[in-house]
Protein backbone atom coordinates (compact mmCIF):
# COMPACT_ATOMS: atom_id res chain seq x y z
CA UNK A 1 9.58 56.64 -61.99
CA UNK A 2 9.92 60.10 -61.42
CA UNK A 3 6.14 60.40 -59.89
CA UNK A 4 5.78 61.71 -55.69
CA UNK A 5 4.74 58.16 -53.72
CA UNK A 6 1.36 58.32 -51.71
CA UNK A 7 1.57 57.67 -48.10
CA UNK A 8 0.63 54.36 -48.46
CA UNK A 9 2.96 53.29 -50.92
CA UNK A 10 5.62 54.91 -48.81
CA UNK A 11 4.24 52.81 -45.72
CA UNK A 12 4.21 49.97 -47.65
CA UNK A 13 8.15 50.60 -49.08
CA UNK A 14 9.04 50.78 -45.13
CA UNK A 15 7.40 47.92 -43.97
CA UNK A 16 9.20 45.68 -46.97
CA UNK A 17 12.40 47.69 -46.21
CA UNK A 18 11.87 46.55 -42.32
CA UNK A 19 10.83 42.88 -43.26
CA UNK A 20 13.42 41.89 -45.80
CA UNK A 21 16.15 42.72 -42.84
CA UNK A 22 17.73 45.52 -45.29
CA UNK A 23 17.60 48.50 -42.52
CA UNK A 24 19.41 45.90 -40.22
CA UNK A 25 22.01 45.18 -42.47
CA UNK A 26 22.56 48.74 -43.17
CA UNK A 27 22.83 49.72 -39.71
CA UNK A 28 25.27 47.07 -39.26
CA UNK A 29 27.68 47.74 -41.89
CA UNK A 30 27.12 51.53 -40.38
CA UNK A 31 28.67 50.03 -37.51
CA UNK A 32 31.26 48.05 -38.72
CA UNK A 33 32.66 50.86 -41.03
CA UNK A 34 32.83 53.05 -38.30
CA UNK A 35 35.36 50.72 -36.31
CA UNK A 36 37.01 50.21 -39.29
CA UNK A 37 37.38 54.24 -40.29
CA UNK A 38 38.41 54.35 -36.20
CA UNK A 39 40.94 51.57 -36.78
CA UNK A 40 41.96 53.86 -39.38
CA UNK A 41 42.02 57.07 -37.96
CA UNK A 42 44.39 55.97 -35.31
CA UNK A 43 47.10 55.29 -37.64
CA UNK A 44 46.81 58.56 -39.66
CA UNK A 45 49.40 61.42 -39.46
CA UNK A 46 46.04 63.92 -39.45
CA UNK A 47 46.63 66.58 -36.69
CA UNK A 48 44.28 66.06 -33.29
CA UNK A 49 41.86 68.81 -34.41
CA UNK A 50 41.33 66.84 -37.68
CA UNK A 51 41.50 63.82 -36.37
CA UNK A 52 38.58 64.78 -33.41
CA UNK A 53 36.47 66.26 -36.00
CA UNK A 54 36.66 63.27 -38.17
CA UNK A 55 35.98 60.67 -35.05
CA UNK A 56 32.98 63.34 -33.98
CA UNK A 57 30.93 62.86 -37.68
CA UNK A 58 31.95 58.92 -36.91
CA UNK A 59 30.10 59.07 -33.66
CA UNK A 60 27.24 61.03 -35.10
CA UNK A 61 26.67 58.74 -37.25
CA UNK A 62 26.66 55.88 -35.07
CA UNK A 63 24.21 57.71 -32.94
CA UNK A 64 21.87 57.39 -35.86
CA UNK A 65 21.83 53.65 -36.00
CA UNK A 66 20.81 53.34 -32.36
C-alpha cells in the first residue's frame, strides 16, 4: 500500500485482470450504460448543443471499449 508496483507485478495485475473476465465485464457495462444514458438523453428537455456534446463524450467513450 502506498509503494510504486514493478513492471512485473503490474504485468502480473493485467494478466489476472484479463483472466478473471473483469476488463470484459467492464467494457460491457461501458456499453450498456451508454445505451441506457442514450435512452436517456432522448427524453431530456437539454437543448441540441447540450444534448450533442453529451452523446459525443458517450461515443468517446464507447470508442474506448473497442
Amino acid at each position: 500500500m502506498g509503494k510504486e508496483l514493478t513492471s512485473k507485478q503490474i504485468k502480473a495485475l493485467q494478466i489476472m485482470f484479463e483472466e478473471s473476465g473483469a476488463i470484459a465485464f467492464g467494457k460491457q457495462g461501458v456499453l450498456e450504460f451508454s445505451q441506457k444514458a442514450r435512452d436517456i438523453l432522448t427524453k431530456t428537455e437539454l437543448n441540441d448543443e447540450a444534448k450533442e456534446a453529451i452523446l459525443s463524450l458517450i461515443k468517446k467513450m464507447e470508442k474506448l471499449e473497442h
